[in-house]
PDB file of N, CA and C in Angstrom:
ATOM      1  N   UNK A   1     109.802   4.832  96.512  1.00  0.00           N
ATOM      2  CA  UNK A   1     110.514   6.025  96.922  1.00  0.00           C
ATOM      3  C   UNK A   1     111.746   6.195  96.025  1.00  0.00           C
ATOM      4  N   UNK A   2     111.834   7.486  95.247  1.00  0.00           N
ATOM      5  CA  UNK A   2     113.328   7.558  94.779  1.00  0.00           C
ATOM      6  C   UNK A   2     114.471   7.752  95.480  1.00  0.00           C
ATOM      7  N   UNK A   3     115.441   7.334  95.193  1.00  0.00           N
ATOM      8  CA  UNK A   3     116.688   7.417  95.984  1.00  0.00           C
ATOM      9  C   UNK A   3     117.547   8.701  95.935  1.00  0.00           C
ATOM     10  N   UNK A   4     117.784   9.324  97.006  1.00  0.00           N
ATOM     11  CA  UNK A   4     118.336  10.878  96.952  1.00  0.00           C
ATOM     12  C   UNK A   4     119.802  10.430  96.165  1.00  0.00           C
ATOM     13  N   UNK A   5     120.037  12.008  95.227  1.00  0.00           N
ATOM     14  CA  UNK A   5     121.539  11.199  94.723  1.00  0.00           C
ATOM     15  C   UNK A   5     122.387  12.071  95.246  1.00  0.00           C
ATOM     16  N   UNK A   6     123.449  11.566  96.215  1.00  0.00           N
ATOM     17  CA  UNK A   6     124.116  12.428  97.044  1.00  0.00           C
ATOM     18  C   UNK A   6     125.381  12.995  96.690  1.00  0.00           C
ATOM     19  N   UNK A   7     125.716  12.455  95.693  1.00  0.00           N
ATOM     20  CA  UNK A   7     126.928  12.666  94.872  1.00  0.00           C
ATOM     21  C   UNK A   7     126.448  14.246  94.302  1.00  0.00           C
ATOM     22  N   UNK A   8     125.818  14.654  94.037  1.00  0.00           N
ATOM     23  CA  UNK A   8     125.481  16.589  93.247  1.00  0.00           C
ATOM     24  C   UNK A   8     125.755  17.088  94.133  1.00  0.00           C
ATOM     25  N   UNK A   9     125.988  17.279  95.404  1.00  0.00           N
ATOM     26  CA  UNK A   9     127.151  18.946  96.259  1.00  0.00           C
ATOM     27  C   UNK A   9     128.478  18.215  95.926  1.00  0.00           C
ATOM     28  N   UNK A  10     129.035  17.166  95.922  1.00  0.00           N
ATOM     29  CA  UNK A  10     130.085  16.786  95.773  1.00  0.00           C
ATOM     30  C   UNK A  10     130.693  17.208  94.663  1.00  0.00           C
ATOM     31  N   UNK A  11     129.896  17.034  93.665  1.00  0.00           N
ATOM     32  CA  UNK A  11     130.733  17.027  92.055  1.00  0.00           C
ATOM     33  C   UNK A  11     130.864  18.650  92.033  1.00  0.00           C
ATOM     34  N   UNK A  12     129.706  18.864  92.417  1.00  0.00           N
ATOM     35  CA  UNK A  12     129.595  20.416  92.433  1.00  0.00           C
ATOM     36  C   UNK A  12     130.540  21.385  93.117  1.00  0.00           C
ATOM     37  N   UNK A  13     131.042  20.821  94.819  1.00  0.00           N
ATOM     38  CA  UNK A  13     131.799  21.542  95.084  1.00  0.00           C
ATOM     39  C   UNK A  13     132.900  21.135  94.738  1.00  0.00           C
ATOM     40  N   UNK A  14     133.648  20.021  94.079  1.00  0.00           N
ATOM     41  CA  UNK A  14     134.947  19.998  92.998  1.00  0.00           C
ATOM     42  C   UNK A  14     134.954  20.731  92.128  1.00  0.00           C
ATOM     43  N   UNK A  15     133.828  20.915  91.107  1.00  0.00           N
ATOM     44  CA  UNK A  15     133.705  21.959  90.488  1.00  0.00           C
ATOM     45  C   UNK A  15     134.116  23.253  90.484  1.00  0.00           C
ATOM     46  N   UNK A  16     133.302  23.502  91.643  1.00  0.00           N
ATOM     47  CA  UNK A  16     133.627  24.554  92.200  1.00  0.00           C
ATOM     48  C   UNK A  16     134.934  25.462  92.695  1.00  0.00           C
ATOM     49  N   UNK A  17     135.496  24.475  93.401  1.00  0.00           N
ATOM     50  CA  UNK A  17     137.094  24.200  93.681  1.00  0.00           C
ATOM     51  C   UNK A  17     138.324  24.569  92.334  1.00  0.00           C
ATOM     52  N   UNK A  18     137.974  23.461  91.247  1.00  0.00           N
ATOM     53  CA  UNK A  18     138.714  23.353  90.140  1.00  0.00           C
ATOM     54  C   UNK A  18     138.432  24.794  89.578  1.00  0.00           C
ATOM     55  N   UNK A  19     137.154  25.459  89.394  1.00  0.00           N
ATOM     56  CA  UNK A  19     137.227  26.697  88.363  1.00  0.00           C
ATOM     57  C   UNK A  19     137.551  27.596  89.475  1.00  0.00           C
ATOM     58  N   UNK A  20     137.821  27.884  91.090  1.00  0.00           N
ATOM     59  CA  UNK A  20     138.065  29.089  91.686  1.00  0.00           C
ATOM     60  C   UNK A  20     139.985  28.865  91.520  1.00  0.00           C
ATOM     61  N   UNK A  21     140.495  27.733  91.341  1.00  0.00           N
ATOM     62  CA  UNK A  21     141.646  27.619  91.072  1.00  0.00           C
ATOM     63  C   UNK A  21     142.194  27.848  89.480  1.00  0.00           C
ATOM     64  N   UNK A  22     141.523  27.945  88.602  1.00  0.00           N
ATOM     65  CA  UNK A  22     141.572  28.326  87.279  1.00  0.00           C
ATOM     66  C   UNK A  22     141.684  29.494  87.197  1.00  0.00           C
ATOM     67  N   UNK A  23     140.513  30.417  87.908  1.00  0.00           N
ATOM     68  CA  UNK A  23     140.880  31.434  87.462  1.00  0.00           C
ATOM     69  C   UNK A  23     142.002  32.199  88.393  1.00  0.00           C
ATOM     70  N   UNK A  24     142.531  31.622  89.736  1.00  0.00           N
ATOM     71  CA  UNK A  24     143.589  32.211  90.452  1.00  0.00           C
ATOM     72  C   UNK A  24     144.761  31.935  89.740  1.00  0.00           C
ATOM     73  N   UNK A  25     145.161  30.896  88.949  1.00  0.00           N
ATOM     74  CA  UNK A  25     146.121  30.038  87.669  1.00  0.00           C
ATOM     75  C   UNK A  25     146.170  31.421  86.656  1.00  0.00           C
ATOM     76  N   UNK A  26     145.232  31.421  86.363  1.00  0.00           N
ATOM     77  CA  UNK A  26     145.145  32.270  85.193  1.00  0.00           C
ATOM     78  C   UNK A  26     145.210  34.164  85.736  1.00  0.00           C
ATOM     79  N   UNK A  27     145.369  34.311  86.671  1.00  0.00           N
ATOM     80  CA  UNK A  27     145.551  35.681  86.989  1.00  0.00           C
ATOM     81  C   UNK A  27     146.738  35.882  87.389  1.00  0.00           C
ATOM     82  N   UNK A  28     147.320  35.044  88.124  1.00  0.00           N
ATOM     83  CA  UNK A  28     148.939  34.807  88.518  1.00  0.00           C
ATOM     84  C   UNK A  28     149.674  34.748  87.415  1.00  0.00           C
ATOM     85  N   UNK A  29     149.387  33.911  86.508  1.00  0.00           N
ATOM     86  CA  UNK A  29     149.869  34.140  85.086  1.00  0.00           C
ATOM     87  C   UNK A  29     149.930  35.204  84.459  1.00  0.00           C
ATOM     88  N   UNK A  30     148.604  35.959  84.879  1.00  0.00           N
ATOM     89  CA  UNK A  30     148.808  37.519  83.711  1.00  0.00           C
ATOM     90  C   UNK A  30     149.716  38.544  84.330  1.00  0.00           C
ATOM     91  N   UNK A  31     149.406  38.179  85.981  1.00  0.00           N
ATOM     92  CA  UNK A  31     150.270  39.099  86.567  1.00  0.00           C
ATOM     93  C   UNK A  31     151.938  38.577  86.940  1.00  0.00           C
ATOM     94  N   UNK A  32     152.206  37.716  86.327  1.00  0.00           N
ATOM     95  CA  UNK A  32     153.507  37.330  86.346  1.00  0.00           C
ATOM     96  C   UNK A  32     154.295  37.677  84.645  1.00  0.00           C
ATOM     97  N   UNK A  33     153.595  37.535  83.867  1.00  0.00           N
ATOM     98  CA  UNK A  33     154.054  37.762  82.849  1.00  0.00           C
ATOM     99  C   UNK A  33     153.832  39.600  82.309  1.00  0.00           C
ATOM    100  N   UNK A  34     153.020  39.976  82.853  1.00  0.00           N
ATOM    101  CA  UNK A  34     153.155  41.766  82.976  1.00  0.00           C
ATOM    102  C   UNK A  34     154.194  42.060  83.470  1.00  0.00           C
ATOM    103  N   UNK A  35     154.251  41.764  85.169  1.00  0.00           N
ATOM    104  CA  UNK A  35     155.598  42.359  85.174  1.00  0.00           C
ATOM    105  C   UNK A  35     156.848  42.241  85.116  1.00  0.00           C
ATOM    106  N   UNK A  36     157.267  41.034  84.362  1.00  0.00           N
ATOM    107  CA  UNK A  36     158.166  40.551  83.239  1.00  0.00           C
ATOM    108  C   UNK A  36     158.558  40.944  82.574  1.00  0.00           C
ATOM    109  N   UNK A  37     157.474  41.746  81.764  1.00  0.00           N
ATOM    110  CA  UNK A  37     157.000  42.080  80.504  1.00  0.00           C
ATOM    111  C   UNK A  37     157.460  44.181  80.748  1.00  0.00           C
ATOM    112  N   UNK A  38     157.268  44.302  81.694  1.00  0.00           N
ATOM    113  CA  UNK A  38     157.295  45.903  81.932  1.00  0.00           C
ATOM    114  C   UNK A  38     158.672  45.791  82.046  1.00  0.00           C
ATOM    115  N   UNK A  39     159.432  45.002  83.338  1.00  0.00           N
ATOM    116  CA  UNK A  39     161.037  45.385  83.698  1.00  0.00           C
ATOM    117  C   UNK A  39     161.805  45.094  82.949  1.00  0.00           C
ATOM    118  N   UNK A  40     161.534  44.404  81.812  1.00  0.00           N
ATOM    119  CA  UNK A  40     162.811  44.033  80.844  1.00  0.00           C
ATOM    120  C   UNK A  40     162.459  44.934  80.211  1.00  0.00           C
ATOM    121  N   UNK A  41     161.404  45.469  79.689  1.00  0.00           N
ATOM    122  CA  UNK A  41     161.519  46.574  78.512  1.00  0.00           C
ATOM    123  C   UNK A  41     162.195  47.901  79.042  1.00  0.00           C
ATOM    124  N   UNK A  42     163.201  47.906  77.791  1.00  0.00           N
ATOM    125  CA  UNK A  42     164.331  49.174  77.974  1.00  0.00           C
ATOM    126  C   UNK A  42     163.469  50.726  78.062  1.00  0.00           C
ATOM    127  N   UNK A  43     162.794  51.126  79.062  1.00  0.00           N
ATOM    128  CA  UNK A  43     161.968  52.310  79.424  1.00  0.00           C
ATOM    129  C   UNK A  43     162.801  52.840  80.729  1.00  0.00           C
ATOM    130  N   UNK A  44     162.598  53.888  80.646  1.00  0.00           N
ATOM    131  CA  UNK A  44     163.092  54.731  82.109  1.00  0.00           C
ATOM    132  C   UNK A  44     162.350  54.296  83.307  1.00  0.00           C
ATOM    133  N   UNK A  45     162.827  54.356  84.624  1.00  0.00           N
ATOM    134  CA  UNK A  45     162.477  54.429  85.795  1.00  0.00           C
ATOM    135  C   UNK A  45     161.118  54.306  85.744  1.00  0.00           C
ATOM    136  N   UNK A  46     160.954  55.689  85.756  1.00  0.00           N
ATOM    137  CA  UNK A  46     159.224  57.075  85.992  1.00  0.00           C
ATOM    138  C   UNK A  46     158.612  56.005  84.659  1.00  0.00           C
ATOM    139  N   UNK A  47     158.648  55.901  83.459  1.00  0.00           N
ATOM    140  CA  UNK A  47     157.593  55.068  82.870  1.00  0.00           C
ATOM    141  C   UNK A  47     157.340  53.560  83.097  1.00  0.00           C
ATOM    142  N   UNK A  48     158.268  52.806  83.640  1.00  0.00           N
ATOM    143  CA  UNK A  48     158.318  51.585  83.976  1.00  0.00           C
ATOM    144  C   UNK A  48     157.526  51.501  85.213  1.00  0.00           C
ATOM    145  N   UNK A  49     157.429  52.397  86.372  1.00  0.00           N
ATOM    146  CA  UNK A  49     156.427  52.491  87.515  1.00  0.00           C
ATOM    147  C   UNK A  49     155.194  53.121  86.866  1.00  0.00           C
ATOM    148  N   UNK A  50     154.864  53.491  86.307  1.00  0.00           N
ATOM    149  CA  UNK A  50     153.620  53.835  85.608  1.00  0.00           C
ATOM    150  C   UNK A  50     153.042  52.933  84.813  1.00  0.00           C
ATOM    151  N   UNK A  51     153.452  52.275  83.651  1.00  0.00           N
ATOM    152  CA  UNK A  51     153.308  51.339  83.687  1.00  0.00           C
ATOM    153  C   UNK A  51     153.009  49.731  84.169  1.00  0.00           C
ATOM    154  N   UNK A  52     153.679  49.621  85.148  1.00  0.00           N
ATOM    155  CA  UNK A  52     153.645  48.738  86.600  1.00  0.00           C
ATOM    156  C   UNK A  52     152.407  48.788  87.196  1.00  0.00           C
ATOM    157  N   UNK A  53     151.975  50.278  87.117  1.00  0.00           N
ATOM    158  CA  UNK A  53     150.648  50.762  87.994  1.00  0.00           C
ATOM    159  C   UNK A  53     149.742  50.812  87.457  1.00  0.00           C
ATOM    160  N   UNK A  54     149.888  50.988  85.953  1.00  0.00           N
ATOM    161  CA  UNK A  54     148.237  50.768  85.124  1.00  0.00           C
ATOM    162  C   UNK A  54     147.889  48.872  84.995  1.00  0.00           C
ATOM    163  N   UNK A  55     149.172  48.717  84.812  1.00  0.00           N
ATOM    164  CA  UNK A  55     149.178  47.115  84.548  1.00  0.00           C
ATOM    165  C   UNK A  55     148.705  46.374  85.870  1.00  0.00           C
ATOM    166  N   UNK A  56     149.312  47.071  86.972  1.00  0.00           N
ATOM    167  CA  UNK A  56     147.922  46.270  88.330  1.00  0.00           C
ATOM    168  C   UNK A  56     146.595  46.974  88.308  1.00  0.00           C
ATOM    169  N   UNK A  57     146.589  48.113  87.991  1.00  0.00           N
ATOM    170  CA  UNK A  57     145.240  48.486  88.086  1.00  0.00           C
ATOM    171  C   UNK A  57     144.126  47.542  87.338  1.00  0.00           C
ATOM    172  N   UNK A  58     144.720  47.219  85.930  1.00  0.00           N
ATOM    173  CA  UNK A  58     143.374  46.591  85.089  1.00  0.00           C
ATOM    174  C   UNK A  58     143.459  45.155  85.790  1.00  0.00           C
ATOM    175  N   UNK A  59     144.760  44.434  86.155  1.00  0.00           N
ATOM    176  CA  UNK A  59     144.259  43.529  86.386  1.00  0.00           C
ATOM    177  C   UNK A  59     143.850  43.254  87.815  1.00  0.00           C
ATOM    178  N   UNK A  60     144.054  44.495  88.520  1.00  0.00           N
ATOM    179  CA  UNK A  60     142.979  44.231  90.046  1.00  0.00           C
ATOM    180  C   UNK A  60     141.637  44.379  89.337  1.00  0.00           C
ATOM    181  N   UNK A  61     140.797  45.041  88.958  1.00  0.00           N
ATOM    182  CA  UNK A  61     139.689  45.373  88.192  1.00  0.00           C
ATOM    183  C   UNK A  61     139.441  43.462  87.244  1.00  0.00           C
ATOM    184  N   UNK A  62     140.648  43.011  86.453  1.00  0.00           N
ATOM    185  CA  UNK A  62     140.157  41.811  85.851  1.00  0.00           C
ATOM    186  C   UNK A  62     139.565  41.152  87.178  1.00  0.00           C
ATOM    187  N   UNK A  63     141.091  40.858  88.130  1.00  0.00           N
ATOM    188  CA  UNK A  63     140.832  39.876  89.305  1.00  0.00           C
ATOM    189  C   UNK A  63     139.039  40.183  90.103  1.00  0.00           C
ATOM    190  N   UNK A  64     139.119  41.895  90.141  1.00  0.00           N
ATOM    191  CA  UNK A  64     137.207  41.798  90.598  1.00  0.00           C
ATOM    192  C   UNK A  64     136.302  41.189  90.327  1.00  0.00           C
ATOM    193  N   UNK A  65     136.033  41.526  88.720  1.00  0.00           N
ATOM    194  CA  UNK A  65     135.607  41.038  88.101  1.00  0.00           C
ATOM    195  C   UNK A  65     135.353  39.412  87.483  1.00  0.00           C
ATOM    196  N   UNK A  66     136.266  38.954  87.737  1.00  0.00           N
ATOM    197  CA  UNK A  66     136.421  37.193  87.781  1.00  0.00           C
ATOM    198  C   UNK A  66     135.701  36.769  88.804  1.00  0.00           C
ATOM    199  N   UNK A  67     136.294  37.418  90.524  1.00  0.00           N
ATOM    200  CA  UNK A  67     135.938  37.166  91.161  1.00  0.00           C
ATOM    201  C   UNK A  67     134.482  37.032  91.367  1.00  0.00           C
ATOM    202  N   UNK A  68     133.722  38.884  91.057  1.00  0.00           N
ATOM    203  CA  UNK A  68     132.048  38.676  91.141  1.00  0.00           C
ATOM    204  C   UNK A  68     131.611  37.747  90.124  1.00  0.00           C
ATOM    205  N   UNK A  69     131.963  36.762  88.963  1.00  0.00           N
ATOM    206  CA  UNK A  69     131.219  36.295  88.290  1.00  0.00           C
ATOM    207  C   UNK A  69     131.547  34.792  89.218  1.00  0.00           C
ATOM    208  N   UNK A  70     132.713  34.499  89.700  1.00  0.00           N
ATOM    209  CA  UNK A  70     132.638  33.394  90.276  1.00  0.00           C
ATOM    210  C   UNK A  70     131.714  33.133  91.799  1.00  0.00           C
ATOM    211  N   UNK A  71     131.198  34.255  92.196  1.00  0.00           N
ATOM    212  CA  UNK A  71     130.722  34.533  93.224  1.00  0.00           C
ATOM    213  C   UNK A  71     129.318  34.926  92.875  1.00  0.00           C
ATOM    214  N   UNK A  72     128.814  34.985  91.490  1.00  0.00           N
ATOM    215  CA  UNK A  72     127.617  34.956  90.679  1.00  0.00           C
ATOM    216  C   UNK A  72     127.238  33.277  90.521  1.00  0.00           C
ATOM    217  N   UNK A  73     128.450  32.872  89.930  1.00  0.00           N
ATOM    218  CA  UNK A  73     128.529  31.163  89.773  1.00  0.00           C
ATOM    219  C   UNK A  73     128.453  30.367  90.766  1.00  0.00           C
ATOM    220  N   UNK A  74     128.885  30.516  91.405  1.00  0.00           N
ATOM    221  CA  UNK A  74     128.665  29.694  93.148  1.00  0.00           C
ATOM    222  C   UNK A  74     127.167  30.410  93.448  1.00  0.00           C
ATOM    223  N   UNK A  75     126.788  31.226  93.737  1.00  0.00           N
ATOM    224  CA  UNK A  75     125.447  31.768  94.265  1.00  0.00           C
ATOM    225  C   UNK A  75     124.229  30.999  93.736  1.00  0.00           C
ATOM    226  N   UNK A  76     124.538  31.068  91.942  1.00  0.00           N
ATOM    227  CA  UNK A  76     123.204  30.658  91.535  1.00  0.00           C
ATOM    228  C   UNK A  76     122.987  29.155  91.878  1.00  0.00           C
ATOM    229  N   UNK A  77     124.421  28.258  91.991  1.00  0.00           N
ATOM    230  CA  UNK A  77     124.507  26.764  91.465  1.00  0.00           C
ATOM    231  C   UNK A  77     123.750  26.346  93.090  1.00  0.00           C
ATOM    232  N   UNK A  78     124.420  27.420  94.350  1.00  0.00           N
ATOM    233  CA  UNK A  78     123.543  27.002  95.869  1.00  0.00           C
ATOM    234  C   UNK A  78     121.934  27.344  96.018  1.00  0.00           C
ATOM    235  N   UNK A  79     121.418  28.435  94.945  1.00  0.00           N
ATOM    236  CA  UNK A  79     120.084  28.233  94.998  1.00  0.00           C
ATOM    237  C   UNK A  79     119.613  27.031  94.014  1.00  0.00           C
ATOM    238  N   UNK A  80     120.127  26.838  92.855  1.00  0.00           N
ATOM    239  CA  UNK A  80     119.896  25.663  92.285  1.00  0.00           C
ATOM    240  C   UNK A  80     119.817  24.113  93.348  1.00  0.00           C
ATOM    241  N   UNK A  81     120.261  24.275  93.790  1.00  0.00           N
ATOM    242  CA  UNK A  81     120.868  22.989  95.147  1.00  0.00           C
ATOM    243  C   UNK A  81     119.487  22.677  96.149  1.00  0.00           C
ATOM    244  N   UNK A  82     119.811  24.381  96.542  1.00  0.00           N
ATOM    245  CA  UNK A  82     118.267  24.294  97.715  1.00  0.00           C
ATOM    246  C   UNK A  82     117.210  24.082  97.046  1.00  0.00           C
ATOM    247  N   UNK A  83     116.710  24.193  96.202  1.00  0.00           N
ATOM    248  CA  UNK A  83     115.595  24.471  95.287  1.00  0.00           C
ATOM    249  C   UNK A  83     115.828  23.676  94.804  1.00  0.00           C
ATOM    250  N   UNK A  84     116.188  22.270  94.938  1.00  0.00           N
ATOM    251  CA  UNK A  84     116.287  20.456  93.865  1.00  0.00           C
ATOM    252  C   UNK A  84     116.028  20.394  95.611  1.00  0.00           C
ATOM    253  N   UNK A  85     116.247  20.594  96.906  1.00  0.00           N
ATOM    254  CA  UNK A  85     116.572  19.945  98.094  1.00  0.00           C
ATOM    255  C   UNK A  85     114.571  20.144  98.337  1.00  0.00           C
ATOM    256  N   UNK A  86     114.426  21.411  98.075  1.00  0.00           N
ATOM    257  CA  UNK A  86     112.767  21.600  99.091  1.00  0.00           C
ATOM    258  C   UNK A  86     112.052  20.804  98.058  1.00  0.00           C
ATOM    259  N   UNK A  87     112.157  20.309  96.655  1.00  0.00           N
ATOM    260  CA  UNK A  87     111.337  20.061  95.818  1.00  0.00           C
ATOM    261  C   UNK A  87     111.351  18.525  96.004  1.00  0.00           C
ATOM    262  N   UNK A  88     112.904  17.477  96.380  1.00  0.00           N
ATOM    263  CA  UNK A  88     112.889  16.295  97.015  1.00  0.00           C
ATOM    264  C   UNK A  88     111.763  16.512  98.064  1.00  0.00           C
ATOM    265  N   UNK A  89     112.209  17.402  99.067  1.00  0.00           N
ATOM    266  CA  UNK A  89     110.936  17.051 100.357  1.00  0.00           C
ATOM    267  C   UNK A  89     109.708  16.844 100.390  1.00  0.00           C
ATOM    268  N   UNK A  90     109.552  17.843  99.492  1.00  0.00           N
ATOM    269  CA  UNK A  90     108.210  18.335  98.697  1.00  0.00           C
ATOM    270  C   UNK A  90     107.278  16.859  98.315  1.00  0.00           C
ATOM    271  N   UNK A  91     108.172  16.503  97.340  1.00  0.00           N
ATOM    272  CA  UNK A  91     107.524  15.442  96.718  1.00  0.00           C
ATOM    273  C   UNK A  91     107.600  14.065  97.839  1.00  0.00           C
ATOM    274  N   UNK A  92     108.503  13.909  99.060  1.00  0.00           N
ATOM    275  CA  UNK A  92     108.471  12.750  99.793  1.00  0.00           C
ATOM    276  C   UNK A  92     107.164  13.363 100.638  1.00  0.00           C
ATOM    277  N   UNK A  93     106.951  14.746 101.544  1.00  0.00           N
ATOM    278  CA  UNK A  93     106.038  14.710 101.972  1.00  0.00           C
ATOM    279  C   UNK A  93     104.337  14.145 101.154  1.00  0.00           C
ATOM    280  N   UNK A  94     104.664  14.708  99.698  1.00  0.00           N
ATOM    281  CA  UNK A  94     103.398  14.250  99.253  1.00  0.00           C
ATOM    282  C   UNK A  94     103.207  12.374  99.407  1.00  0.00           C
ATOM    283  N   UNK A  95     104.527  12.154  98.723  1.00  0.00           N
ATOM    284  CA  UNK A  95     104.279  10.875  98.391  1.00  0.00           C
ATOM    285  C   UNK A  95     103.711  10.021 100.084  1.00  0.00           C
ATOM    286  N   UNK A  96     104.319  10.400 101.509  1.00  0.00           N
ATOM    287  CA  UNK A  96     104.541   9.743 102.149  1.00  0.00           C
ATOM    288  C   UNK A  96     103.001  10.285 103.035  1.00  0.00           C
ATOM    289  N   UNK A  97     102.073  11.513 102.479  1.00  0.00           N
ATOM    290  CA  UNK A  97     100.770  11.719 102.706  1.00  0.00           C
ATOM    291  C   UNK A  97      99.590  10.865 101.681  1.00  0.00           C
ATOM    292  N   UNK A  98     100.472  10.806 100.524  1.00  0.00           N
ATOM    293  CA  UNK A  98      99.527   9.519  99.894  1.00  0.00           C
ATOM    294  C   UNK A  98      99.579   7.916 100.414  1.00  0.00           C
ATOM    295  N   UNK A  99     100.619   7.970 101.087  1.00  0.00           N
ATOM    296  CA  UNK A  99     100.690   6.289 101.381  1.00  0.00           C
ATOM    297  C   UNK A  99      99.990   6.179 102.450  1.00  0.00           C
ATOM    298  N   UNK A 100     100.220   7.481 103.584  1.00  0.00           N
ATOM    299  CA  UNK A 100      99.192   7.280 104.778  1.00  0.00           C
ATOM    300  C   UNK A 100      98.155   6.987 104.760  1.00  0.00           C
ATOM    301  N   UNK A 101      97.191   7.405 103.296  1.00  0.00           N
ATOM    302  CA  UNK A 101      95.685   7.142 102.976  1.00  0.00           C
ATOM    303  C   UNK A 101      95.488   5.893 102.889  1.00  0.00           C
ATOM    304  N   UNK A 102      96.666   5.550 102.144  1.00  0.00           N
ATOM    305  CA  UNK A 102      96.211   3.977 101.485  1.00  0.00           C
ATOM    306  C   UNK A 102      96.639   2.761 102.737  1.00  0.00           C
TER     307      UNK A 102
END
C-alpha cells in the first residue's frame, strides 16, 4: 500500500496564504505611494481630487483583477487536490479488490 502524503494541503495552503498576502503587500504599496505621490505634487485642489480618483479607480480594477486571478489560483490548485484525492481512492479500492481475490 502507498502511503498518503499528507503534507500537500499543508504546503499548499501556506502557499496559498503567503501569495494572498503578497499581493495585499503589493497593492497597499501602490496605493500608498499614489497617494503620496498625488498630494505633494504642487496641482490645485479640483486636479489633485481627480487625480486621487483615477488613481483609485485603476487600482480598484488592479486590486479586481489580482484578486480574480488569485481566486483562479486557489480554484484550480482545489480541483487539482480533489482529483489526486478520488484517484488515491481509486487506486486503494482497486488495489484492496485485488487482494480480496488473492
Amino acid at each position: 500500500m502507498e502511503p498518503l502524503n499528507l503534507f500537500d494541503g499543508i504546503v499548499t495552503k501556506t502557499k496559498t496564504e503567503i501569495m494572498k498576502l503578497n499581493i495585499l503587500g503589493v497593492v497597499a504599496g501602490m496605493a500608498t505611494g499614489a497617494l503620496l505621490g498625488v498630494l505633494f505634487a504642487p496641482d490645485k485642489g479640483s486636479k489633485t481630487r481627480k487625480k486621487i480618483k483615477n488613481k483609485t479607480s485603476k487600482l480598484k480594477k488592479n486590486l479586481k483583477d489580482d484578486f480574480d486571478n488569485f481566486l483562479d489560483t486557489a480554484s484550480k490548485k482545489y480541483s487539482s487536490i480533489v482529483d489526486k484525492g478520488e484517484d488515491i481512492l481509486e487506486t486503494e479500492k482497486i488495489k484492496e479488490a485485488v487482494n480480496s481475490k488473492n
